[in-house]
Protein backbone atom coordinates (compact mmCIF):
# COMPACT_ATOMS: atom_id res chain seq x y z
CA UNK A 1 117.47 33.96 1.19
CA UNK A 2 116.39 37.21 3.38
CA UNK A 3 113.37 35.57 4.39
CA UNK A 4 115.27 32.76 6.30
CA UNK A 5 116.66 32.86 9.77
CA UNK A 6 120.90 32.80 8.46
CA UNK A 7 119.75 35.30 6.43
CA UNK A 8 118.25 37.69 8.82
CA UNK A 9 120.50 37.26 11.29
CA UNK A 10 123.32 38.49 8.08
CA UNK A 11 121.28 41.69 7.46
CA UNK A 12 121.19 42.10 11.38
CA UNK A 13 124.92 41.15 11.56
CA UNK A 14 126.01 43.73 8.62
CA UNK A 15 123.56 46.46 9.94
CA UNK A 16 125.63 46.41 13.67
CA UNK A 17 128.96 46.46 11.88
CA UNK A 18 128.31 49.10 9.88
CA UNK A 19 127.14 50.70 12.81
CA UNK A 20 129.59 49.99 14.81
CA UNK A 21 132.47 51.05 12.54
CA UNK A 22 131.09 54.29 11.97
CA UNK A 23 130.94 54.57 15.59
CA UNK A 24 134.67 53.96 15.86
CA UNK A 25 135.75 56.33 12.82
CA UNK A 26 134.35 59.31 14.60
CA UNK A 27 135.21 58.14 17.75
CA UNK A 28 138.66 57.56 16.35
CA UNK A 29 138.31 61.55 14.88
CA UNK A 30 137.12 63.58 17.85
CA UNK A 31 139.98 61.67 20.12
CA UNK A 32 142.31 62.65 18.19
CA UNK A 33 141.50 66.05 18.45
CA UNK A 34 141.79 65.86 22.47
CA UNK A 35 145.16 63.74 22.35
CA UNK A 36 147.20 66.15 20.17
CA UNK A 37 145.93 68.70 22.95
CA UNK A 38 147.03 67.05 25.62
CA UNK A 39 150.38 66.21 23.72
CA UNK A 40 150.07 69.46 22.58
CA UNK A 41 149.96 71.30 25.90
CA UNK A 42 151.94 69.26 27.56
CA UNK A 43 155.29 69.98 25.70
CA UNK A 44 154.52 74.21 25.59
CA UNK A 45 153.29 73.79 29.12
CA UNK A 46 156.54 76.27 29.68
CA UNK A 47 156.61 78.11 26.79
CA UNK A 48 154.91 81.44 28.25
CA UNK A 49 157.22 80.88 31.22
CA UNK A 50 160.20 81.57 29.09
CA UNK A 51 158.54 83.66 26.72
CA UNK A 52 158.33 86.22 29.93
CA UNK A 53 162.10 86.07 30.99
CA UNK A 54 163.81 85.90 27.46
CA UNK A 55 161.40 87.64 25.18
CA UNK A 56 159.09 90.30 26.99
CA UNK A 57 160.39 93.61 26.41
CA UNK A 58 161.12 94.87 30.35
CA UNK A 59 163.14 98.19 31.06
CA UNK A 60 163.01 99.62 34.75
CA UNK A 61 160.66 96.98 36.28
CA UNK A 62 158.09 98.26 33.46
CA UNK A 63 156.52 96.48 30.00
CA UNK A 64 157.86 98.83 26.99
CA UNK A 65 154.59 98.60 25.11
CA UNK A 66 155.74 99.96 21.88
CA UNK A 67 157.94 96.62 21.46
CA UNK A 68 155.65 94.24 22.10
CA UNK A 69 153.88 94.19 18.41
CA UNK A 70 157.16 93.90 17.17
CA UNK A 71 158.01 90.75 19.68
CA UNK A 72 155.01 89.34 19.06
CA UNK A 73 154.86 89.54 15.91
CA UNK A 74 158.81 87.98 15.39
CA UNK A 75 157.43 85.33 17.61
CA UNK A 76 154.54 84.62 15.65
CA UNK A 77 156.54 84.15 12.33
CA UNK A 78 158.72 81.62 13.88
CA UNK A 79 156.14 79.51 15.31
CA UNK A 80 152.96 79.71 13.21
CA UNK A 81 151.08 77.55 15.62
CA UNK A 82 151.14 79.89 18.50
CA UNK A 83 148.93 83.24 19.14
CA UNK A 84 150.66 85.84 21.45
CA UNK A 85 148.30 87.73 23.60
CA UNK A 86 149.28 90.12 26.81
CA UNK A 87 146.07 90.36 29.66
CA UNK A 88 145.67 92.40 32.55
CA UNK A 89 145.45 91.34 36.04
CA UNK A 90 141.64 90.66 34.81
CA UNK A 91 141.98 89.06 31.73
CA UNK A 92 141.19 92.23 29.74
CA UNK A 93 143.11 91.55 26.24
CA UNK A 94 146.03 94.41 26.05
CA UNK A 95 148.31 93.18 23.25
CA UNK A 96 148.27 91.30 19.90
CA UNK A 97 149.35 90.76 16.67
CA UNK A 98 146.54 90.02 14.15
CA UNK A 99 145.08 91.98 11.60
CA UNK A 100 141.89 94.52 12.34
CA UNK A 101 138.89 92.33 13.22
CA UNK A 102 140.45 88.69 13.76
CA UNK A 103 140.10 89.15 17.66
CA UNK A 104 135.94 89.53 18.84
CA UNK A 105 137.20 89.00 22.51
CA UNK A 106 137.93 91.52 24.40
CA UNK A 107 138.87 89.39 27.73
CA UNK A 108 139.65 86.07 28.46
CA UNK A 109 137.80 83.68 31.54
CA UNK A 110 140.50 83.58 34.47
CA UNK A 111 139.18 80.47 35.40
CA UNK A 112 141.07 78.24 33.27
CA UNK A 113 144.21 80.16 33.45
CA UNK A 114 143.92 79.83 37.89
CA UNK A 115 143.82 76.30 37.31
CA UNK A 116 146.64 76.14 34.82
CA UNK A 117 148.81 77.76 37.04
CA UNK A 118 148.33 75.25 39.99
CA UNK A 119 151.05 72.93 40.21
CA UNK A 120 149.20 69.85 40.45
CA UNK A 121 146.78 70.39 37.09
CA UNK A 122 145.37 67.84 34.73
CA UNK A 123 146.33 68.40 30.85
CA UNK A 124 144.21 69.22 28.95
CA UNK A 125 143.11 72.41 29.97
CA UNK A 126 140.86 74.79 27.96
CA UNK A 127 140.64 78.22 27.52
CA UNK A 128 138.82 80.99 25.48
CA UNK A 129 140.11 81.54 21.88
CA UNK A 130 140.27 85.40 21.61
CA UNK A 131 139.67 85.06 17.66
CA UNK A 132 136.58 82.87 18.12
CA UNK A 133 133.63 83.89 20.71
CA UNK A 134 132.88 80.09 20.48
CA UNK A 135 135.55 78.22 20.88
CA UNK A 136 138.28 77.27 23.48
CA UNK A 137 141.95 75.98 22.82
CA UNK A 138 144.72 74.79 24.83
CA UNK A 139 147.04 77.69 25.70
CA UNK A 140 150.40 78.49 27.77
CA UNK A 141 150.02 81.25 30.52
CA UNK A 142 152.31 82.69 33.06
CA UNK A 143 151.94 85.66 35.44
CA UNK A 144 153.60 89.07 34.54
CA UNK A 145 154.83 91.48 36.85
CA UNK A 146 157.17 93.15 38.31
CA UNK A 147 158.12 91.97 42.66
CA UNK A 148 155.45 90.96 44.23
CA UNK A 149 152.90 92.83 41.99
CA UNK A 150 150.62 90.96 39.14
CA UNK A 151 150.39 93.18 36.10
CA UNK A 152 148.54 90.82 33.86
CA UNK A 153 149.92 87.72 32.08
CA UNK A 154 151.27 86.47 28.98
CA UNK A 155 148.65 84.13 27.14
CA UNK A 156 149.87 81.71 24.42
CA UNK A 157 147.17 79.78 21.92
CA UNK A 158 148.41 76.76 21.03
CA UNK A 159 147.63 75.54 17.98
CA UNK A 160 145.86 78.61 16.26
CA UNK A 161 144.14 79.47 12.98
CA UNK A 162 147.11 78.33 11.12
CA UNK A 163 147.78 74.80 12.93
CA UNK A 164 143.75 74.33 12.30
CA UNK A 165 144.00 74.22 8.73
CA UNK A 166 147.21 72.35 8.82
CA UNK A 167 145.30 69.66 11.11
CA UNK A 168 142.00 69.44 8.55
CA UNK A 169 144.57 68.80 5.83
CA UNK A 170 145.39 66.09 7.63
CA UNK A 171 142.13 64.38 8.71
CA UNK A 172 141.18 64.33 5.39
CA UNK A 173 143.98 62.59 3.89
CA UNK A 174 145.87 60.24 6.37
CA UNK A 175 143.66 59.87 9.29
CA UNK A 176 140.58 59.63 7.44
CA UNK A 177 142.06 56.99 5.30
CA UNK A 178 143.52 55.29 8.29
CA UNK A 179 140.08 55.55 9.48
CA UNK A 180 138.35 53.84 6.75
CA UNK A 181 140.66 51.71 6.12
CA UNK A 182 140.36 50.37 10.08
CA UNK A 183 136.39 49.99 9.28
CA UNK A 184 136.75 48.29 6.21
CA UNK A 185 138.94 45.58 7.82
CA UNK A 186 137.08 45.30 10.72
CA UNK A 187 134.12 45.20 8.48
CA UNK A 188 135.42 42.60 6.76
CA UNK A 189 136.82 40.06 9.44
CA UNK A 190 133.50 40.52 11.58
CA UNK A 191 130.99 39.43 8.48
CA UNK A 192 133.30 36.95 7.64
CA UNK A 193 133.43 35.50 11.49
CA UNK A 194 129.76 35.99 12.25
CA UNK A 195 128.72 34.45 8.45
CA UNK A 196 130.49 31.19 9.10
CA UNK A 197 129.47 31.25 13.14
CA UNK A 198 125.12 31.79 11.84
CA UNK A 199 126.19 28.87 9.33
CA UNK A 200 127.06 26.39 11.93
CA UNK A 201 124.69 27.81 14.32
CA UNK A 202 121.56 27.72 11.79
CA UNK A 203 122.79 24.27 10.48
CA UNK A 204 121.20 22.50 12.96
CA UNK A 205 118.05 24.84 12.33
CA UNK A 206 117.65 24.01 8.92
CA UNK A 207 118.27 20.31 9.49
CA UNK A 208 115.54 20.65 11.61
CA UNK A 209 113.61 22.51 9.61
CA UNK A 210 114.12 20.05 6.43
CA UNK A 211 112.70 16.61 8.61
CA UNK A 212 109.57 18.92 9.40
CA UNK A 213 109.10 19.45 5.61
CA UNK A 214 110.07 15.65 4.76
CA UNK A 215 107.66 14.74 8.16
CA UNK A 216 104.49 16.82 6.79
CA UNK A 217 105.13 15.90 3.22
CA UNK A 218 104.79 12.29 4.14
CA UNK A 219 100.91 13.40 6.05
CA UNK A 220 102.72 12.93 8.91
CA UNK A 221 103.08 9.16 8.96
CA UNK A 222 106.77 8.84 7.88
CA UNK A 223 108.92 9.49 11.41
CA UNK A 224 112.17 10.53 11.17
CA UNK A 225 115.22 9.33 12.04
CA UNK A 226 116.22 10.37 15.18
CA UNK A 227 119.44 12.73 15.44
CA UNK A 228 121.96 12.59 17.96
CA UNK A 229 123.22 15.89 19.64
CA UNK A 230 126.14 17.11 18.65
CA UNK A 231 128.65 15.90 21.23
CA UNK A 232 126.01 15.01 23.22
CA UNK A 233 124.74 18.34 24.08
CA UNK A 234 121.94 19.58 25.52
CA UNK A 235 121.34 23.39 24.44
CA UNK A 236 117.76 24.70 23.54
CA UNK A 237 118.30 23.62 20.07
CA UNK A 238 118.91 20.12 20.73
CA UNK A 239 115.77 20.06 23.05
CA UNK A 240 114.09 21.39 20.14
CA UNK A 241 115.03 18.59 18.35
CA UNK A 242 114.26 15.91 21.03
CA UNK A 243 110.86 17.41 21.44
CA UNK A 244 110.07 17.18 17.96
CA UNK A 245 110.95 13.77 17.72
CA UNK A 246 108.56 12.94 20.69
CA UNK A 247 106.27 14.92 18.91
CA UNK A 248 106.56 13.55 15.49
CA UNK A 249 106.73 9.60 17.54
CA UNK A 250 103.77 10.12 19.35
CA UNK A 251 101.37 12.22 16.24
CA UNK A 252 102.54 9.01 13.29
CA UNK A 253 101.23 6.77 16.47
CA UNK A 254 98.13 8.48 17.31
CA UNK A 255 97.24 8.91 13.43
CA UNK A 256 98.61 4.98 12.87
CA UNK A 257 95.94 4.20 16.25
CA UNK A 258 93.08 6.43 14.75
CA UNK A 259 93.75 4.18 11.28
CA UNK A 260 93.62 1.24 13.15
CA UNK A 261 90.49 2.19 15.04
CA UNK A 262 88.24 3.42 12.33
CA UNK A 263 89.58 -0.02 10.92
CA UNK A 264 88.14 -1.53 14.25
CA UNK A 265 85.13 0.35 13.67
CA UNK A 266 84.43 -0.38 10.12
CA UNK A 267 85.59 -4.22 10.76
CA UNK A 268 82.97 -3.57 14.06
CA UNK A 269 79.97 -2.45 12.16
CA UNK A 270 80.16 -5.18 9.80
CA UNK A 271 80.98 -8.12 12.14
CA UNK A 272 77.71 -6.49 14.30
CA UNK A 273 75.97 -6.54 10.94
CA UNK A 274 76.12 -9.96 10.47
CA UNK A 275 75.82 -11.62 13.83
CA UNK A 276 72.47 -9.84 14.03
CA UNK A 277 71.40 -10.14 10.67
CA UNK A 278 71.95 -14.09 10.63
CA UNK A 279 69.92 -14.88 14.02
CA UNK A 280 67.23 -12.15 12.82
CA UNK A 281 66.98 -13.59 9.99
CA UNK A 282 66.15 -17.26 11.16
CA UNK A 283 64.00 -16.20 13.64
CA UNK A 284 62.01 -14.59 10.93
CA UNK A 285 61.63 -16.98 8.98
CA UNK A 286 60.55 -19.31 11.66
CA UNK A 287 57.75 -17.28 12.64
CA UNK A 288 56.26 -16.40 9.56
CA UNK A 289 57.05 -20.40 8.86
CA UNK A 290 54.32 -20.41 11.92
CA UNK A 291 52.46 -17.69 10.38
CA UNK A 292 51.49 -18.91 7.08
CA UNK A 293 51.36 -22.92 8.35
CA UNK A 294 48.92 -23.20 10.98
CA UNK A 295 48.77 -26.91 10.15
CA UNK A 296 52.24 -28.08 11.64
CA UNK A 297 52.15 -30.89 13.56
CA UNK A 298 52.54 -29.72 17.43
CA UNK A 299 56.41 -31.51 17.88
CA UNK A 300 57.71 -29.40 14.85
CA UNK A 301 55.54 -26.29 16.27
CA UNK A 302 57.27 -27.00 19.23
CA UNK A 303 60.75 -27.48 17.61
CA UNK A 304 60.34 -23.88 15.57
CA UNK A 305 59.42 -22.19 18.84
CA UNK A 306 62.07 -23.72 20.46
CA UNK A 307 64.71 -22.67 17.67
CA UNK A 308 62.84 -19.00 17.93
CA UNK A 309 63.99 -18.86 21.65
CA UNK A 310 67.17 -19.94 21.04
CA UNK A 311 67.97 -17.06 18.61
CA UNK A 312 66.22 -14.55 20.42
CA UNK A 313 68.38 -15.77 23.25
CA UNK A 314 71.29 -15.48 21.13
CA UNK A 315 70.43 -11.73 20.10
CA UNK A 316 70.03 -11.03 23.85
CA UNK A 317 73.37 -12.58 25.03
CA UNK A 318 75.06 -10.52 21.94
CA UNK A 319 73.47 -7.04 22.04
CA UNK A 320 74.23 -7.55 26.27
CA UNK A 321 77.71 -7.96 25.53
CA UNK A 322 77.91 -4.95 23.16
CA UNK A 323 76.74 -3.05 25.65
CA UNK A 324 78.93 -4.33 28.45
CA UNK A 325 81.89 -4.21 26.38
CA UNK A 326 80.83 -0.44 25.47
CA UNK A 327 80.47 0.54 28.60
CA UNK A 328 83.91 -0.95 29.80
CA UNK A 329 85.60 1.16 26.83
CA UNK A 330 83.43 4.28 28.01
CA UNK A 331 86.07 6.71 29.69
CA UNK A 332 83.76 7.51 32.54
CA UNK A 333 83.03 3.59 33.92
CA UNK A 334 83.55 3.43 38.01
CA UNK A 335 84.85 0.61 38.87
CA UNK A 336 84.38 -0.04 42.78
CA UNK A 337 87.34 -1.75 43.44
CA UNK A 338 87.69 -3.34 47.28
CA UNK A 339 89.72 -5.98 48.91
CA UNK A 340 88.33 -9.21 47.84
CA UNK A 341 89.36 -12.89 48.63
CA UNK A 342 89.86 -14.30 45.66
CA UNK A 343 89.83 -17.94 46.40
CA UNK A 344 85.96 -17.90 48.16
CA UNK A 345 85.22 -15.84 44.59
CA UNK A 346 86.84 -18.88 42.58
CA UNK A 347 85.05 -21.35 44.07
CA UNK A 348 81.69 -19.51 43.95
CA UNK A 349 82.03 -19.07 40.13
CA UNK A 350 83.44 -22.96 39.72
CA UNK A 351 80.30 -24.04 41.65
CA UNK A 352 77.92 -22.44 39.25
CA UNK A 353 79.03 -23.94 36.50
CA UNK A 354 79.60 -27.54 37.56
CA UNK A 355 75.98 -28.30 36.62
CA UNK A 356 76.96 -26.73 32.96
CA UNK A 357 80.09 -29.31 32.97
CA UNK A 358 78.16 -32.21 33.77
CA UNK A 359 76.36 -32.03 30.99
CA UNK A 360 79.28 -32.14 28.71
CA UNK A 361 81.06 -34.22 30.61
CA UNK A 362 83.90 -32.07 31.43
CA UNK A 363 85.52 -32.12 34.26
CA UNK A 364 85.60 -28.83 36.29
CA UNK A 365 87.92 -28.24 39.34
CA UNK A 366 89.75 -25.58 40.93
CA UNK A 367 92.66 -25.90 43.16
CA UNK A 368 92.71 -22.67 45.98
CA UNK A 369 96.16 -22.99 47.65
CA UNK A 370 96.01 -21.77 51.63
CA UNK A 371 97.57 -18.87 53.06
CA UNK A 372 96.86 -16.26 49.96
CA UNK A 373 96.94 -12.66 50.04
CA UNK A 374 93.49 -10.21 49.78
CA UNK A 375 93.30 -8.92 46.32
CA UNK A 376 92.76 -5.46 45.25
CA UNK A 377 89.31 -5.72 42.39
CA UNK A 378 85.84 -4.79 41.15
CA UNK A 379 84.46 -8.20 42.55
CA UNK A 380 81.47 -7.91 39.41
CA UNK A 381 84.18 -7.32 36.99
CA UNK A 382 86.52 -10.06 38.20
CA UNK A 383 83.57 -12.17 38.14
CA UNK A 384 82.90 -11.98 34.82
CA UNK A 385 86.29 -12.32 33.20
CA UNK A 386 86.40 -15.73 35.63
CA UNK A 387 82.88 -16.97 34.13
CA UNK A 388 84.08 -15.65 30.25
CA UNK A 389 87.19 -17.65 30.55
CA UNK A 390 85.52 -20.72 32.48
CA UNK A 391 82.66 -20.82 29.42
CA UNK A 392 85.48 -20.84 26.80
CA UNK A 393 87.41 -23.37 27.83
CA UNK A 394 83.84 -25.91 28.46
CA UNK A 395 83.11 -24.83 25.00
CA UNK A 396 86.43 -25.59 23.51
CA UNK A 397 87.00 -29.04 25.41
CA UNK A 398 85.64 -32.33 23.89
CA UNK A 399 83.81 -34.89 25.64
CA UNK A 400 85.59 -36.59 28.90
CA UNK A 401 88.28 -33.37 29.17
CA UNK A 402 89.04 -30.88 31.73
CA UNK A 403 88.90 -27.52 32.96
CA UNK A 404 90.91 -26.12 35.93
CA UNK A 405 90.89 -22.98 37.84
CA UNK A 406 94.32 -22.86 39.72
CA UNK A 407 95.11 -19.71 41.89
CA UNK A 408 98.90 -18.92 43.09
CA UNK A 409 100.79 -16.18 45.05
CA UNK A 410 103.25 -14.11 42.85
CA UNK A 411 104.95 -11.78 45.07
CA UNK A 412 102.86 -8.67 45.51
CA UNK A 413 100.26 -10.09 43.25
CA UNK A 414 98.12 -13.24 42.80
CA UNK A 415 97.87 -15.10 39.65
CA UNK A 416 94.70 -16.86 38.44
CA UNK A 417 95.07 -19.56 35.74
CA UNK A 418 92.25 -21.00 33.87
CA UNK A 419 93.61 -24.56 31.89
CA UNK A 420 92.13 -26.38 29.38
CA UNK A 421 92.47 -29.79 27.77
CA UNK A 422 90.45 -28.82 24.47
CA UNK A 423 91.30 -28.23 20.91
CA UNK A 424 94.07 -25.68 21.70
CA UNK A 425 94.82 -22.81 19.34
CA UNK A 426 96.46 -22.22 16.34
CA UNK A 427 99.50 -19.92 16.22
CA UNK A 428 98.37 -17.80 13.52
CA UNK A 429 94.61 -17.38 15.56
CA UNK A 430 96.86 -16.35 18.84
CA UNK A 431 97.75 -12.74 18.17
CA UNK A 432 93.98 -11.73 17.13
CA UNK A 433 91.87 -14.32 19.75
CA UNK A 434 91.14 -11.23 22.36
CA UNK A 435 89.92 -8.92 18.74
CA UNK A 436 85.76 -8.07 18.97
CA UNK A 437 84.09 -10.39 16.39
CA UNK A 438 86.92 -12.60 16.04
CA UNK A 439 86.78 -16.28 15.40
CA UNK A 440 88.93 -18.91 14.88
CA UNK A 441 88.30 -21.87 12.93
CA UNK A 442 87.37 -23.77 15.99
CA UNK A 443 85.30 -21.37 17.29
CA UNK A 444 81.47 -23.02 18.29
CA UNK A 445 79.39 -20.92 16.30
CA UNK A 446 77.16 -20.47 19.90
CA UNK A 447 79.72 -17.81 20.92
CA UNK A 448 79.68 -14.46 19.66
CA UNK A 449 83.09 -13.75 19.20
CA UNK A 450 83.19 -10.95 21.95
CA UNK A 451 83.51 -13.01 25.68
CA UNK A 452 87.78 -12.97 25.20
CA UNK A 453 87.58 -9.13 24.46
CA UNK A 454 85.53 -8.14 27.36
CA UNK A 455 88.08 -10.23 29.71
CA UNK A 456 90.79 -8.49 28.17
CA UNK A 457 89.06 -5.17 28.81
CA UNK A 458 88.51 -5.98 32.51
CA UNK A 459 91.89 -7.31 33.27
CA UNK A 460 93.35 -3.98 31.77
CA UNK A 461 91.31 -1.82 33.78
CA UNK A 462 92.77 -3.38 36.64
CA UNK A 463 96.24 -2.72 35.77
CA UNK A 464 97.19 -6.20 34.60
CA UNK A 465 97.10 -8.01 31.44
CA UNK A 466 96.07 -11.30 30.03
CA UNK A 467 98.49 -13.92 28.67
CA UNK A 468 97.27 -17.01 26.55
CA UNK A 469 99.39 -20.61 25.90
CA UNK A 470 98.28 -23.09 23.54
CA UNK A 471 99.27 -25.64 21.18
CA UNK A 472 96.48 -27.27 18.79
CA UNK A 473 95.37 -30.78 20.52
CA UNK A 474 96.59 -29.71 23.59
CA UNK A 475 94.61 -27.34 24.71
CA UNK A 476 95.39 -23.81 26.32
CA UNK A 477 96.47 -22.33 29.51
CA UNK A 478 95.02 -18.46 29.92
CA UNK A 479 96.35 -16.38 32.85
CA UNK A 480 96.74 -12.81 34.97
CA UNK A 481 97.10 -11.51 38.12
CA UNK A 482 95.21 -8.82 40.61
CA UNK A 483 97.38 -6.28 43.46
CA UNK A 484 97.60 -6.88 46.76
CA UNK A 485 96.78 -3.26 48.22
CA UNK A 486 99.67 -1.67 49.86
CA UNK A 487 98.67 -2.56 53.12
CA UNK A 488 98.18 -5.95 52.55
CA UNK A 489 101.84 -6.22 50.93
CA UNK A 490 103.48 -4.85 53.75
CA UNK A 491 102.48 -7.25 56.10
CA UNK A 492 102.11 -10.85 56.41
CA UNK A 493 99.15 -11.64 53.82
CA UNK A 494 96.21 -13.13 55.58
CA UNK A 495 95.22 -17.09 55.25
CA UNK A 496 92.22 -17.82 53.00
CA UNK A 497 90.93 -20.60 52.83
């Protein structure tokens, strides 16, 4: 329980209370100290005053000295909480009443008594306790004398030896349990508050804290379910959250697309495996069939060599395409992308392979609209995604079909459209027809499974992507589109012819 953040933030919450209430008990002590002063003071600000006219033993404009121990000494019995003392004009200490020893002073500081006697002082005032070479007290004072001559004054402690020990009786009974009794309340209601205020703070902490624990139990492939703010805020703890759902999101998809591609890889290796291992594999055994059989007959010599070119050609077409198709994929290819007019690179493509079409006795056309925009493109790359998708669709359409090339402005962009009157595509082949290696049950076995995966690769690297329509024994309709650059958008868009 310690070790967690509510509970830490307890200890640190019941640490500053405890602090703090202590703080305010002696606080609450040594104030109280200084109020009954001031209250003190304030009510016997007079009392030396009238002490001198009613009480201080004066016959012919002099002090009768040997009744002043016996005043002082009345006076001190009837208030207990007052010490009498008579000064000279320099605060020398004259008279008393106290027993042999209990005054150490033998003067009193005139400072404090000069600013008593201004008519404008602030209460409290302290002055020197003439039974304590230490300590100070609030006292009474008022000027003695006779006309206009100062003979000393009359000095009155308030709140003396006696009052002292009345006041510690008191502190520690009634203000001391007053005291602690404050603390303990305060105490109480602050832990209480700040426990329930760190439980609905944390909450969201440790609701936070339990989808981590759920997220890494599950090897972080099991996201979360997303939790809405609290009244839709947007304090750091609700960031918190947000972020770790991006963060949780985007790791499950990165370790569900590192799955995936050691999938591709494993599903690559072996699919590689075998396309090279079957053509290898004839053309082996057609040369050692040449080898060991020097008789043949010069037509089937010439039909084995024949069928050895054709697989070596085979093996070259496929092991070039790997290579394209890993260098397309590499994260360091340059494309060299320039305007390009895309209907003179239609027709140029078309025209080479017309010758290809009339041998199957396909039909091959292209229809180039006027008036359309300069493309943005890698004019190789382009190229070859034309030829890839032009050489599908001859090798999917029978005998007496058709292929077109149709090109079309889309806005900003131009669309290129390669149709076909073939076979068509089944709709459980459609979502995996662009995959490396993959082949559908129509597939010629000629191809080698990668020509749809490299023209997916160079569309994306243009910033585009490659649609695909069919319907089996219909054929299909395969599409995407290229930029216009900025400049060319802008204004009117050239005609090409």
């Amino acid at each position: 329980m310690l070790s967690s953040l509510y509970g830490k933030l307890a200890v640190v919450l019941v640490v500053l209370l405890l602090l703090l209430g202590a703080a305010f008990a002696i606080g609450t002590l040594l104030s109280s100290r200084a109020f009954f002063a001031e209250i003190n003071q304030g009510l016997h600000r007079d009392l030396a005053t009238h002490l001198v006219k009613e009480s201080l033993p004066i016959s012919d404009g002099e002090i009768q000295p040997e009744a002043l121990d016996h005043i002082f000494h009345m006076l001190m019995v009837v208030n207990p909480s007052i010490e009498v003392y008579l000064l000279d004009a320099q605060g020398t200490i004259l008279e008393f009443d106290a027993p042999p020893g209990a005054v150490v002073r033998e003067a009193v500081d005139l400072g404090p008594v000069a600013e008593f006697l201004e008519a404008d002082s602030v209460l409290p005032i302290w002055g020197d306790d003439p039974r304590d070479p230490e300590r100070q007290r609030v006292f009474s004072v008022a000027p003695v004398g006779t006309g206009a001559t100062l003979d000393g004054y009359l000095y009155v402690v308030l709140g003396g030896e006696q009052l002292d020990s009345a006041i510690r009786m008191v502190r520690t009974s009634h203000e001391l349990r007053l005291a602690l009794g404050a603390l303990a309340a305060v105490l109480l209601f602050g832990l209480l508050s700040g426990l329930v205020s760190f439980a609905l703070i944390t909450r969201r902490v440790r609701r936070l804290d339990r989808r981590m624990k759920v997220f890494r139990e599950s090897e972080f492939v099991a996201v979360p379910d997303p939790v809405a703010a609290a009244g839709g805020g947007e304090d750091e703890l609700a960031r918190l959250e947000s972020t770790f759902q991006e963060m949780a999101e985007r790791l499950a998809g990165q370790l569900e697309e590192l799955r995936r591609t050691d999938q591709l890889r494993r599903e690559l290796i072996a699919n590689v495996s075998h396309d090279l291992r079957t053509p290898l594999t004839s053309l082996r055994g057609y040369l050692e069939t040449l080898r060991v059989m020097p008789e043949l007959e010069p037509d089937q010599r010439r039909d084995h060599l024949e069928t050895a070119l054709r697989q070596t050609r085979h093996l070259g077409r496929l092991v070039n395409e790997l290579l394209e198709l890993a260098r397309l994929d590499s994260a360091t290819i340059e494309m060299r992308r320039e305007p390009l007019a895309l209907n003179e690179l239609v027709q140029d493509v078309v025209q080479e392979f017309q010758l290809v079409a009339g041998e199957r006795t396909v039909e091959l056309d292209a229809e180039l609209p006027k008036g359309l925009a300069i493309v943005d493109g890698d004019v190789g790359l382009i190229s070859r995604a034309l030829e890839n998708l032009i050489e599908n669709g001859l090798r999917h359409t029978p005998e007496g079909g058709r292929v077109a090339v149709r090109v079309l402005q889309q806005g900003e962009r131009v669309g290129v459209r390669v149709e076909d009157t073939g076979c068509g595509i089944a709709s459980e082949d459609l979502p995996r027809i662009f995959d490396r290696f993959y082949r559908s049950s129509s597939d010629s076995p000629a191809g080698t499974g990668l020509g749809l995966a490299i023209t997916k690769r160079i569309v994306e690297l243009h910033g585009s992507s490659i649609q695909v329509e069919s319907r089996p024994g219909e054929g299909s309709i395969f599409s995407f589109s290229l930029p216009v650059p900025a400049d060319e958008a802008a204004g009117s868009p050239p005609a090409v012819s």
